[in-house]
C-alpha atoms as a PDB file:
ATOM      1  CA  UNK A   1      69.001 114.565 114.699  1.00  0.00           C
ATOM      2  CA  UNK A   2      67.996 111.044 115.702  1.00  0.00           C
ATOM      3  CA  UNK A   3      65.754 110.946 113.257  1.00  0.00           C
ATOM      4  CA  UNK A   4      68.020 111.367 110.382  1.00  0.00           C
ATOM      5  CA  UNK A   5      70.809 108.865 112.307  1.00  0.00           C
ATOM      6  CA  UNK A   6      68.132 106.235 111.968  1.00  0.00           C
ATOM      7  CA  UNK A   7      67.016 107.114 108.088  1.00  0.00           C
ATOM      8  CA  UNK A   8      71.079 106.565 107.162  1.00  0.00           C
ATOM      9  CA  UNK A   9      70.942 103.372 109.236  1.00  0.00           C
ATOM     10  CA  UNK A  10      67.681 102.394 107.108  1.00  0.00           C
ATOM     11  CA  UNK A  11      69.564 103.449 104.151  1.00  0.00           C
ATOM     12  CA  UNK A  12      72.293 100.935 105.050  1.00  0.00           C
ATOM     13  CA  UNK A  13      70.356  98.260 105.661  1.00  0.00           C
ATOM     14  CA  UNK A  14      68.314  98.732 102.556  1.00  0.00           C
ATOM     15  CA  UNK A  15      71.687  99.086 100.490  1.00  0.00           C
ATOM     16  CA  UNK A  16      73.448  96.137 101.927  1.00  0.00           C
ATOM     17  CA  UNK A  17      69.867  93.813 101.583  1.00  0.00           C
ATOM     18  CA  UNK A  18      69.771  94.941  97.615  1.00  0.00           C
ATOM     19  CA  UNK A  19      73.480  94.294  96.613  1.00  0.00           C
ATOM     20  CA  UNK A  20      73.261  90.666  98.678  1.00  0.00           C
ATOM     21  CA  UNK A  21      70.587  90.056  95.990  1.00  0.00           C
ATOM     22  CA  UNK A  22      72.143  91.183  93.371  1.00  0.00           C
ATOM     23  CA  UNK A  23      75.116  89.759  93.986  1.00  0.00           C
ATOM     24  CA  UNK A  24      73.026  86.391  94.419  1.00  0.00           C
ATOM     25  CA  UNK A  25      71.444  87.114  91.099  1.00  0.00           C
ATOM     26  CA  UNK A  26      74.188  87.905  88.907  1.00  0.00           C
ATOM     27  CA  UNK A  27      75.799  84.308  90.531  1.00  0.00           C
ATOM     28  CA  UNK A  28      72.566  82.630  89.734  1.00  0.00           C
ATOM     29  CA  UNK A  29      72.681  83.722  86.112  1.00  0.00           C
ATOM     30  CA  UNK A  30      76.286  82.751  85.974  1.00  0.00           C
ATOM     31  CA  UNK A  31      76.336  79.248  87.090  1.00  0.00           C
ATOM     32  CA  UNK A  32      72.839  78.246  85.713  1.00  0.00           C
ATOM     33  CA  UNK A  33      73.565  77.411  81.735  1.00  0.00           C
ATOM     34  CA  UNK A  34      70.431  74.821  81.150  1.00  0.00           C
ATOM     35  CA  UNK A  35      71.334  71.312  79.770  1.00  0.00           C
ATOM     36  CA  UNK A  36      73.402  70.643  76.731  1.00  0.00           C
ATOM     37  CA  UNK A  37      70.910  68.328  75.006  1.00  0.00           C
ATOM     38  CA  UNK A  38      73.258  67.134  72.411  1.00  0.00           C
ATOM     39  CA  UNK A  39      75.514  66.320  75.121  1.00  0.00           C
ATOM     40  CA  UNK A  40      73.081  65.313  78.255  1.00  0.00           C
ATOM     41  CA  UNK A  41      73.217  65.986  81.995  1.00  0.00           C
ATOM     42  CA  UNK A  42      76.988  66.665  83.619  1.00  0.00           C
ATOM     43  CA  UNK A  43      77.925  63.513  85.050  1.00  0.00           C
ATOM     44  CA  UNK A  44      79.692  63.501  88.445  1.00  0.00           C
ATOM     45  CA  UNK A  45      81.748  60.684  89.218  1.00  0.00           C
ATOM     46  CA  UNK A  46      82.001  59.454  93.006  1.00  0.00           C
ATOM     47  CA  UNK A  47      84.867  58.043  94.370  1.00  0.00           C
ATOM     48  CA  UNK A  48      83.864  54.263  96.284  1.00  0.00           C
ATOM     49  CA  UNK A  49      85.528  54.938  99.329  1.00  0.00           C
ATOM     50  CA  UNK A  50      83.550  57.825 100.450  1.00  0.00           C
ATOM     51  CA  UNK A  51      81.514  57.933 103.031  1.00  0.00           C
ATOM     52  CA  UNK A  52      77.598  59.510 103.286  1.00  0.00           C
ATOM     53  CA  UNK A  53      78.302  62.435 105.163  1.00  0.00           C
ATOM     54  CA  UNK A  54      81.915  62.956 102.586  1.00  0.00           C
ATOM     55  CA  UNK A  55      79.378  62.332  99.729  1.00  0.00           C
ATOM     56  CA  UNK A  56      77.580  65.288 100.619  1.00  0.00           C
ATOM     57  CA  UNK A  57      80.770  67.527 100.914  1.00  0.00           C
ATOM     58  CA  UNK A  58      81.428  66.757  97.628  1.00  0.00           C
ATOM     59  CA  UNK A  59      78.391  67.431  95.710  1.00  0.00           C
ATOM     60  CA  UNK A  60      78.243  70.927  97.672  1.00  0.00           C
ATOM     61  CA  UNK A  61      82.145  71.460  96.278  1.00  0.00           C
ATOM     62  CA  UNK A  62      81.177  70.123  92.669  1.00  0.00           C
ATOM     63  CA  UNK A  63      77.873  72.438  93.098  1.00  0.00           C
ATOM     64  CA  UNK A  64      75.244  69.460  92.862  1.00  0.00           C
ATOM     65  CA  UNK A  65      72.359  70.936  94.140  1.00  0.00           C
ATOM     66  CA  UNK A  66      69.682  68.935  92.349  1.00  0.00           C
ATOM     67  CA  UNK A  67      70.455  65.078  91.626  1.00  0.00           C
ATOM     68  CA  UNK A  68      67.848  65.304  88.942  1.00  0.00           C
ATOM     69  CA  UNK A  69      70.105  67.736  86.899  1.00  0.00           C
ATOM     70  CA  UNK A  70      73.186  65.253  86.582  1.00  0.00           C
ATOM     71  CA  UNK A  71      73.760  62.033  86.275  1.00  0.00           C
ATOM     72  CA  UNK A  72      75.592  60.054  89.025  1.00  0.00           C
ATOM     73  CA  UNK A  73      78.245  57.487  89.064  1.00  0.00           C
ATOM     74  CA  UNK A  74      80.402  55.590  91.560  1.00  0.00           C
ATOM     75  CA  UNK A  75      83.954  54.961  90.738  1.00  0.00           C
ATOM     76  CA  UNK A  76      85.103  51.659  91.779  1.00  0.00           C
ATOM     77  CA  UNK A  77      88.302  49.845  92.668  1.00  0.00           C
ATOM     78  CA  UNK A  78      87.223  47.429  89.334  1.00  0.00           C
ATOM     79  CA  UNK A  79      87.022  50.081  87.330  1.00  0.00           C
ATOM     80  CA  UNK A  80      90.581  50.951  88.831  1.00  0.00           C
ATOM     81  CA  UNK A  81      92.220  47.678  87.038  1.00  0.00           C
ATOM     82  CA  UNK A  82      90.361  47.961  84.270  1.00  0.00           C
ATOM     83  CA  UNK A  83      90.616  51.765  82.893  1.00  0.00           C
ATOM     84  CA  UNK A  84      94.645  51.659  84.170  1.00  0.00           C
ATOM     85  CA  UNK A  85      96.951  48.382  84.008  1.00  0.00           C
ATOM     86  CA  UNK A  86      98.555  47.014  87.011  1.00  0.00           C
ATOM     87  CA  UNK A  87      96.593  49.102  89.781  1.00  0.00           C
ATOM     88  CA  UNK A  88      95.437  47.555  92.990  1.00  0.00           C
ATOM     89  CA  UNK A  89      91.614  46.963  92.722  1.00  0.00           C
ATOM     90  CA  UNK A  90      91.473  47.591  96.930  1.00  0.00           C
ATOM     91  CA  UNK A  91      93.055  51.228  96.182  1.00  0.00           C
ATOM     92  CA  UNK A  92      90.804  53.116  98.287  1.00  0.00           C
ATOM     93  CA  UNK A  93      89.023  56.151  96.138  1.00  0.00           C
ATOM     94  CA  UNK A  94      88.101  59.480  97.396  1.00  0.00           C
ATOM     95  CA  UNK A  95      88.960  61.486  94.392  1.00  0.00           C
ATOM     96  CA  UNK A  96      85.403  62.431  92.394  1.00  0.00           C
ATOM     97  CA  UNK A  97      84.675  64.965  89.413  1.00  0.00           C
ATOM     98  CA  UNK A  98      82.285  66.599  87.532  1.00  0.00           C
ATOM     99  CA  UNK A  99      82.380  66.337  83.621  1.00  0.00           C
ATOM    100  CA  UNK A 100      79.960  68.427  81.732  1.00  0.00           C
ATOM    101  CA  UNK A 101      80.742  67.868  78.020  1.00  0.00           C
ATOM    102  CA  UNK A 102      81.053  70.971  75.573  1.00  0.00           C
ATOM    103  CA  UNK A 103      81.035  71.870  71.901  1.00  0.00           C
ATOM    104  CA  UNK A 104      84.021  71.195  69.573  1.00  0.00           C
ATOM    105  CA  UNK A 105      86.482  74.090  69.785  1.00  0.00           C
ATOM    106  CA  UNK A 106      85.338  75.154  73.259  1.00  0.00           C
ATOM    107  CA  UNK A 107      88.590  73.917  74.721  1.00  0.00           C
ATOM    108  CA  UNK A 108      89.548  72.287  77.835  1.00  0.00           C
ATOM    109  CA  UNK A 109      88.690  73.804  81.370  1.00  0.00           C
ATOM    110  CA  UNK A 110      90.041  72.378  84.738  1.00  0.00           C
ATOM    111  CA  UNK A 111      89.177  73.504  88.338  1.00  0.00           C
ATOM    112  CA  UNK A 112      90.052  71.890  91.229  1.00  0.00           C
ATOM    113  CA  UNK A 113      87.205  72.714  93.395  1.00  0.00           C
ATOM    114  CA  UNK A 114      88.983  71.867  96.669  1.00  0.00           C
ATOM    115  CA  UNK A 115      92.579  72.668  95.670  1.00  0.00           C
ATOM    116  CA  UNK A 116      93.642  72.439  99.322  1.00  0.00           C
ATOM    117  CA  UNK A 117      92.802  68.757  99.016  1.00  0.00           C
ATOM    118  CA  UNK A 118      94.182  67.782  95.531  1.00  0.00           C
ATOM    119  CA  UNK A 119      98.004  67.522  96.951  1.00  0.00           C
ATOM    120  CA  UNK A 120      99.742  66.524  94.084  1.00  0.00           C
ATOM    121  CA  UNK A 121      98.012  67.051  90.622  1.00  0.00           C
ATOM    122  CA  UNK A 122      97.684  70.718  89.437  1.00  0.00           C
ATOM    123  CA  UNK A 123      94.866  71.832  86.971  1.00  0.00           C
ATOM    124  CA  UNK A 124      97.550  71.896  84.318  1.00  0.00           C
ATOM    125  CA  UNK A 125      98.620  67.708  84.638  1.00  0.00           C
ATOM    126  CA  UNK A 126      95.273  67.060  84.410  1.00  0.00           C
ATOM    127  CA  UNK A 127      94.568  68.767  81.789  1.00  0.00           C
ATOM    128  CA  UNK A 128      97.777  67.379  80.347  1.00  0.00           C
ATOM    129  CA  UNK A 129      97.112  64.169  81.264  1.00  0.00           C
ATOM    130  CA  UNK A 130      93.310  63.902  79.997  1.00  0.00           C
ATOM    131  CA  UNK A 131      94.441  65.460  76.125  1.00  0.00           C
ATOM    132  CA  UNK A 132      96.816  62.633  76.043  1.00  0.00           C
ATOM    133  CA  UNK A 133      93.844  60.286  76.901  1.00  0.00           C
ATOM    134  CA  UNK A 134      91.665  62.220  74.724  1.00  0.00           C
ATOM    135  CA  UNK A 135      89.176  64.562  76.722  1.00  0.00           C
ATOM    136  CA  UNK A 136      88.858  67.652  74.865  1.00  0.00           C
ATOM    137  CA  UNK A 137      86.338  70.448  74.730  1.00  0.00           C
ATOM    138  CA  UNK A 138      84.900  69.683  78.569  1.00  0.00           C
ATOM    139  CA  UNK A 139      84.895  71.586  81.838  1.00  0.00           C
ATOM    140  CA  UNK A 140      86.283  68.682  84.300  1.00  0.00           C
ATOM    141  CA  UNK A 141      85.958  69.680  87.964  1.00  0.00           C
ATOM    142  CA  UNK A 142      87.481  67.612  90.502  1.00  0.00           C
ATOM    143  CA  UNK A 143      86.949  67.419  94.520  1.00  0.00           C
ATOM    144  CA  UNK A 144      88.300  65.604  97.722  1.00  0.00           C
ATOM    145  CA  UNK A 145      86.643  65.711 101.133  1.00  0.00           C
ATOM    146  CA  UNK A 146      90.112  64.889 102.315  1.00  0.00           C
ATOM    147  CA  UNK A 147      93.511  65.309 101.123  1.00  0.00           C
ATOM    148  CA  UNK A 148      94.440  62.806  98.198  1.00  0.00           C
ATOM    149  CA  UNK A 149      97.498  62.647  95.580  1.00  0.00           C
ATOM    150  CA  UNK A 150      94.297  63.814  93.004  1.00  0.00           C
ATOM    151  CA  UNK A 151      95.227  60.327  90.750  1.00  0.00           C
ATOM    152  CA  UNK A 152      92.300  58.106  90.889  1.00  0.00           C
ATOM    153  CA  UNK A 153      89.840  61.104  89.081  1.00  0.00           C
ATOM    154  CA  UNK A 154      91.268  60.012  85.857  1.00  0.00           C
ATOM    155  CA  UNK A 155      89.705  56.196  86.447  1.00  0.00           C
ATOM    156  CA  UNK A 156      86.158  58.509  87.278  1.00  0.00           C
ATOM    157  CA  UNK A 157      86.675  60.635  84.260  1.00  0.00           C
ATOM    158  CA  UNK A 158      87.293  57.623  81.855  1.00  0.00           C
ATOM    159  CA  UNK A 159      84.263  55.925  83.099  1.00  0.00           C
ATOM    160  CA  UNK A 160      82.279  59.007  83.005  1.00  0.00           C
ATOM    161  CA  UNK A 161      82.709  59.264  78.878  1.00  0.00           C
ATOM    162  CA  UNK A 162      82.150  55.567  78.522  1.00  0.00           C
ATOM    163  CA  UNK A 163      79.100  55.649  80.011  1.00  0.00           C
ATOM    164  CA  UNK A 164      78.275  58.641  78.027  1.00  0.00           C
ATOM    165  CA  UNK A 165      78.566  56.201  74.748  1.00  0.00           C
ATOM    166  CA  UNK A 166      82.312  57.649  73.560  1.00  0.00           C
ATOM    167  CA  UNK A 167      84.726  55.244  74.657  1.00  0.00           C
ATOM    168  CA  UNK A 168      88.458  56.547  74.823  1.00  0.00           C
ATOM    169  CA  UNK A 169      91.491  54.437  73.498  1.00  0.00           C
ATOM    170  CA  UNK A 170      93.002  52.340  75.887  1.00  0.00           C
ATOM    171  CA  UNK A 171      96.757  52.672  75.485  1.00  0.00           C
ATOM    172  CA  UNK A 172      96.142  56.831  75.445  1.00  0.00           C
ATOM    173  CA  UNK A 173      94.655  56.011  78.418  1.00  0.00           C
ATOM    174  CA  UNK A 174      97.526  53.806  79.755  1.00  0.00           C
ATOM    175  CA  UNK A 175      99.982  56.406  78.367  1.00  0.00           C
ATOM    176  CA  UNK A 176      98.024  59.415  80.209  1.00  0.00           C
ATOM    177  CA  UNK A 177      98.496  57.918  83.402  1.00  0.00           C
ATOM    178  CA  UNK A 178     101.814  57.240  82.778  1.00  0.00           C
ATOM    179  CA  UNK A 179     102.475  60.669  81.983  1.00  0.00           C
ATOM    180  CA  UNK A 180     100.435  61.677  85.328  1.00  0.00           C
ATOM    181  CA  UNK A 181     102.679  59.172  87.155  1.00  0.00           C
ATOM    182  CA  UNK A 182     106.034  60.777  85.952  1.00  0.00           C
ATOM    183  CA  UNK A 183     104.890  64.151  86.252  1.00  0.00           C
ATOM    184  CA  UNK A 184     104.026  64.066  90.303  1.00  0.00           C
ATOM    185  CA  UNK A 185     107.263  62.212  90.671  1.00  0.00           C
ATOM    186  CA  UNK A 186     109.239  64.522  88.771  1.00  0.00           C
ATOM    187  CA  UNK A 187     107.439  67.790  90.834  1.00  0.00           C
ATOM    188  CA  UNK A 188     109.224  66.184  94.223  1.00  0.00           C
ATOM    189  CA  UNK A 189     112.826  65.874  92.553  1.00  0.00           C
ATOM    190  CA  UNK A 190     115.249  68.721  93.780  1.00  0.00           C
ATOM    191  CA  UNK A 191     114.907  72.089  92.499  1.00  0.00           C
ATOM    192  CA  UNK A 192     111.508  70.856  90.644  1.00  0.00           C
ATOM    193  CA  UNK A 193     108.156  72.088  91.347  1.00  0.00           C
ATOM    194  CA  UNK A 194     104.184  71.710  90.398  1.00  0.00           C
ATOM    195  CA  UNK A 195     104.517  74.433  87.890  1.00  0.00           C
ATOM    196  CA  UNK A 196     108.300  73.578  86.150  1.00  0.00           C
ATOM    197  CA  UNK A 197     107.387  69.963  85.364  1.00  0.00           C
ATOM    198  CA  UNK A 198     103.831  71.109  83.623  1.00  0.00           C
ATOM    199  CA  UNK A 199     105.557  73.889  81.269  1.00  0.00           C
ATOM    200  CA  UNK A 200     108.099  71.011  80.491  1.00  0.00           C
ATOM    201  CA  UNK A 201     105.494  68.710  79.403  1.00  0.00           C
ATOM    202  CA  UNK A 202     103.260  71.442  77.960  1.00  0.00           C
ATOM    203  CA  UNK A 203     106.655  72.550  75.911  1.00  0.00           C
ATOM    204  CA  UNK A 204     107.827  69.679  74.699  1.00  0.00           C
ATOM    205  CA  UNK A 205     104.142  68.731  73.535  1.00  0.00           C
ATOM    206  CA  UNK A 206     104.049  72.154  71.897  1.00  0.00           C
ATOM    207  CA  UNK A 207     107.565  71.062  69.776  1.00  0.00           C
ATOM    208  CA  UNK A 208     106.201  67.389  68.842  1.00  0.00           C
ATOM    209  CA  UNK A 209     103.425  69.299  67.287  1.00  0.00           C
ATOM    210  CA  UNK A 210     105.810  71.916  65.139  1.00  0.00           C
ATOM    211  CA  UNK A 211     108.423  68.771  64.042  1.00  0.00           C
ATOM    212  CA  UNK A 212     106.236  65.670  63.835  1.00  0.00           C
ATOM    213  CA  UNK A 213     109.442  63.621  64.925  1.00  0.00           C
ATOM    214  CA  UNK A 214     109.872  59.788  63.302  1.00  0.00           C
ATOM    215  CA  UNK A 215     112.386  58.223  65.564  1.00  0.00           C
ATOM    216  CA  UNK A 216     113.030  57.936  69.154  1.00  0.00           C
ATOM    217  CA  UNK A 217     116.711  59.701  68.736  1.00  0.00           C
ATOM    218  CA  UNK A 218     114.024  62.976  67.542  1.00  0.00           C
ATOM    219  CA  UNK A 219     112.416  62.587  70.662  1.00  0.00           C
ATOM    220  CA  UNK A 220     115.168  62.452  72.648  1.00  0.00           C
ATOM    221  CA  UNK A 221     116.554  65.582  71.023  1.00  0.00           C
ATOM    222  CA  UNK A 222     113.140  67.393  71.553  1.00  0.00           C
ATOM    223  CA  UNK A 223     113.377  66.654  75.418  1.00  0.00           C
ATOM    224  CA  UNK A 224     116.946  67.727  75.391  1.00  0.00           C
ATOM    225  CA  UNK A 225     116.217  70.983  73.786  1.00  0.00           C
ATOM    226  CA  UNK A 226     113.957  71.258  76.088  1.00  0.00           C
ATOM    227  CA  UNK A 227     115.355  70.657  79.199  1.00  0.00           C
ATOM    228  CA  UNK A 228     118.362  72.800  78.314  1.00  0.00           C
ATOM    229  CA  UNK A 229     115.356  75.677  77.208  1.00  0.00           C
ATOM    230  CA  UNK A 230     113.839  76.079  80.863  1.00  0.00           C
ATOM    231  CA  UNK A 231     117.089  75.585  82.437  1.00  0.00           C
ATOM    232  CA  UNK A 232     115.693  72.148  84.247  1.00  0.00           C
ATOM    233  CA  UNK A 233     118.522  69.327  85.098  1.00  0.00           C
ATOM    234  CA  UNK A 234     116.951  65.804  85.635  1.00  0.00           C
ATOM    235  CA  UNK A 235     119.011  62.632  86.276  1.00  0.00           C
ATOM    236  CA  UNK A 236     120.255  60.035  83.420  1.00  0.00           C
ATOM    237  CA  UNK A 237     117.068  58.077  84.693  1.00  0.00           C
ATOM    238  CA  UNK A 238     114.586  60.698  84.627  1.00  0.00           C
ATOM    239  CA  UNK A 239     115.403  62.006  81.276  1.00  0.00           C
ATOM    240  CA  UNK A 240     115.256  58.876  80.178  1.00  0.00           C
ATOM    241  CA  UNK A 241     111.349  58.089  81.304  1.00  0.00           C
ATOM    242  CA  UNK A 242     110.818  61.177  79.950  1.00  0.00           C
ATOM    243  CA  UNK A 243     111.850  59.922  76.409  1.00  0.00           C
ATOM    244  CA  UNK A 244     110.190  56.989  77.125  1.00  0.00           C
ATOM    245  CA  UNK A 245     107.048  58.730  77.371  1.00  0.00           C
ATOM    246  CA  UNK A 246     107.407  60.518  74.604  1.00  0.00           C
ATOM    247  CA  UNK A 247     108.476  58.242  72.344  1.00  0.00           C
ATOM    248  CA  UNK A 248     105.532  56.140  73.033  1.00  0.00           C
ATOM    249  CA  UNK A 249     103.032  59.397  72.574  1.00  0.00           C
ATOM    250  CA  UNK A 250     104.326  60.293  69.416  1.00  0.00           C
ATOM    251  CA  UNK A 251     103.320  56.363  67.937  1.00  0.00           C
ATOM    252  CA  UNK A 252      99.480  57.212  69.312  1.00  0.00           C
ATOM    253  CA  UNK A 253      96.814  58.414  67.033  1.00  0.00           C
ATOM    254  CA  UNK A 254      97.151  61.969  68.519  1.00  0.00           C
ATOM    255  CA  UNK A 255      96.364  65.167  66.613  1.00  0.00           C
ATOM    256  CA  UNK A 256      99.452  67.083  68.273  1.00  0.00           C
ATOM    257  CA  UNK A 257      98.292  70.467  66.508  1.00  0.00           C
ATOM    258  CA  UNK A 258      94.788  70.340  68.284  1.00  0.00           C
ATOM    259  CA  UNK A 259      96.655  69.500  71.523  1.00  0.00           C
ATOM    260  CA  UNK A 260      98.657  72.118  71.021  1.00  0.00           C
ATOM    261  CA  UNK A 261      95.509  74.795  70.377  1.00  0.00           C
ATOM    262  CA  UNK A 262      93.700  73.335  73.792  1.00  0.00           C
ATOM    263  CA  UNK A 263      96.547  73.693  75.647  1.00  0.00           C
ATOM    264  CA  UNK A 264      96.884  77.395  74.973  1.00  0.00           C
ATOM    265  CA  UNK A 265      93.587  77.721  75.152  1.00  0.00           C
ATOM    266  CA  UNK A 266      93.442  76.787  78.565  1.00  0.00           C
ATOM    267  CA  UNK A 267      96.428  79.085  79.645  1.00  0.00           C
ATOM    268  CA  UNK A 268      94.229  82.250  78.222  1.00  0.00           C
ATOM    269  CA  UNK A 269      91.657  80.861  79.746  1.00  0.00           C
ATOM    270  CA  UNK A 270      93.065  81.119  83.259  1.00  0.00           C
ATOM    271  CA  UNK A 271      94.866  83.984  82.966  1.00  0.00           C
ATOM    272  CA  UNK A 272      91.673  85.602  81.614  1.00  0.00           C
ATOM    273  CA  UNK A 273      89.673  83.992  84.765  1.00  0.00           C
ATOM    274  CA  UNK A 274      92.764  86.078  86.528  1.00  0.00           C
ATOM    275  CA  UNK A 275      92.412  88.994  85.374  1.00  0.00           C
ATOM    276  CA  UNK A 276      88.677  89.478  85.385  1.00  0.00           C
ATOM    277  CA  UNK A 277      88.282  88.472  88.797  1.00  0.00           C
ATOM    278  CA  UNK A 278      91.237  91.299  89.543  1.00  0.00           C
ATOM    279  CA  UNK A 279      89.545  93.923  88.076  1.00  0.00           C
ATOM    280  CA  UNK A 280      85.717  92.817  89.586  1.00  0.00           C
ATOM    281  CA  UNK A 281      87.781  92.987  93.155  1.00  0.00           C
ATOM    282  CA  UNK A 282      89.320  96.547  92.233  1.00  0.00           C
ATOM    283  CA  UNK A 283      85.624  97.857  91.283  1.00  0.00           C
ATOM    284  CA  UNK A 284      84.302  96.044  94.925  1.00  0.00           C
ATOM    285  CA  UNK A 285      86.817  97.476  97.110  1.00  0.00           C
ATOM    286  CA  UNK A 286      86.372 101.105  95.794  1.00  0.00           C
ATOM    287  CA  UNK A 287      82.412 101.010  95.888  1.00  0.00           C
ATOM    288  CA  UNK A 288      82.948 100.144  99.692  1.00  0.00           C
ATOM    289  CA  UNK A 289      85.171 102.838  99.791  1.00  0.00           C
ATOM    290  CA  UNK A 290      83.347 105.191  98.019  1.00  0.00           C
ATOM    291  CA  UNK A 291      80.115 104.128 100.530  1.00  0.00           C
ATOM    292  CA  UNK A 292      82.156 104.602 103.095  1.00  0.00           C
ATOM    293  CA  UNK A 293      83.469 107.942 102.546  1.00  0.00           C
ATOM    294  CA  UNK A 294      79.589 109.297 101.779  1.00  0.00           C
ATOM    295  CA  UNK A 295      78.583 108.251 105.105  1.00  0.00           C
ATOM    296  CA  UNK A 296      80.820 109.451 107.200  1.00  0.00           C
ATOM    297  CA  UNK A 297      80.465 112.850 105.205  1.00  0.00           C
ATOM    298  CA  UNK A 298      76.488 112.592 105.871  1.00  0.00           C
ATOM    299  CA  UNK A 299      77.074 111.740 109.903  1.00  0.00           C
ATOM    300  CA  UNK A 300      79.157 114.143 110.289  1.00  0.00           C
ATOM    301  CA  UNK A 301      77.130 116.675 108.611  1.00  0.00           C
ATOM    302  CA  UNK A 302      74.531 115.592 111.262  1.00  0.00           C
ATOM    303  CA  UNK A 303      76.797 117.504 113.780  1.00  0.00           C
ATOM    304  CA  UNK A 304      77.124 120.803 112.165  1.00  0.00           C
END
């Protein structure tokens, strides 16, 4: 009886030892695409303010494992002033990212690889944010070894495509910011949150695209529709920067119906990501289950 105790327990082991290596496999496989060559290594931007051991945190949260397969940068308080108008050049920078550059029509991807850090900018107003600016078709990853409002990745992201030869316009730039600006402000107002102000922007976007407005009074009627829509009330002030914005987006050389596209894009995308990793946990949980319940059958036909 021993005997066969100790072949289950072998069995265990053995079955635990070979789905660790699949499971390490099929991860392997995943992550490891080879290098774009049209487009070059990833680059991964590194906030100046970080420190050698924080460094180190965030190349294992961006997953830099070998230096030699990306190409790194340090974002500096310089490039603060110069990629965004009136910032403080002795802003301290924590916030770094990881831009690897895909094929037209692949879309927009953000992940926050340490959410818990990123306090105030959601995957969504970045991804807001950086279409405005003109990043399209790229998985952007961003990461904090501490907790950070999440604004100074745009200045790393901007310097990561100049140095990648495709400079971005300057006043989309200085509008995108502007738009990231207003959008964590607006998430702290009363009865606002993270998620509201994004589907505002994301909407109103959506209906600049479908009526191509001329004038600022269009604008102001799009963000009034809007607002009136989702059921959100903002102060004379706030719907006022919020026409503002606007009004100064819809005089930029933006192509509103590919904006549009991305932006849906990226909410299939996630719920996809969603979904998939619902049903992969479903399938988990029941193979344990299903283990389970054959072992204790074959122990306790060891006592009959």
């Amino acid at each position: 009886m021993l005997k066969r105790f100790n072949k289950i327990l072998l069995m265990i082991a053995l079955l635990v030892g070979v789905s660790a290596n699949q499971a390490f496999a099929a991860d392997n496989d995943k992550t490891d695409e080879g290098i774009n060559e049209k487009f070059g290594l990833p680059i991964v931007v590194y906030g100046e303010s970080l420190s050698d051991s924080q460094k180190q945190e965030v190349k294992e949260a961006l997953g830099v494992t070998d230096s030699s397969q990306v190409e790194e940068i340090t974002a500096t308080g310089e490039d603060l002033v110069k990629y965004i108008e009136g910032e403080d050049r002795n802003a301290r920078m924590f916030s770094s990212a990881k831009i690897t550059r895909k094929e037209k029509g692949e879309g927009l991807v953000i992940e926050r690889a340490t959410p818990g850090n990123i306090t105030q900018v959601t995957d969504e107003m970045y991804a807001n944010a950086l279409l405005t600016a003109g990043v399209e078709d790229a998985v952007v990853e961003v990461a904090s070894p501490i907790k950070v409002s999440g604004h100074s990745a745009l200045v790393g992201i901007y310097k990561a495509y100049e140095v990648s030869g495709e400079k971005l316009d300057t006043v989309r730039m200085e509008v995108a910011n502007d738009e990231l600006n207003l959008a964590t402000k607006l998430a702290d107002k009363e009865g606002m949150n993270q998620e509201k102000v994004s589907e505002l922007l994301t909407e109103i976007k959506k209906e600049i695209a479908e009526q191509n407005p001329a004038t600022k009074e269009e604008v102001e009627q799009i963000v009034e529709e809007k607002l009136k829509d989702l059921k959100i009330e903002l102060s004379p002030e706030d719907r006022q920067l919020l026409i503002d914005l606007f009004n100064k987006m819809k005089d930029l050389d933006i192509n509103f119906d590919n904006v549009k596209k991305q932006l849906e894009d990226i909410t299939s995308t996630l719920q996809d990501k969603l979904d998939s990793v619902s049903e992969d946990s479903k399938g988990f949980i029941q193979s344990i289950l299903d283990f389970f319940k054959d072992l204790f059958e074959s122990i306790a036909n060891l006592f009959k």
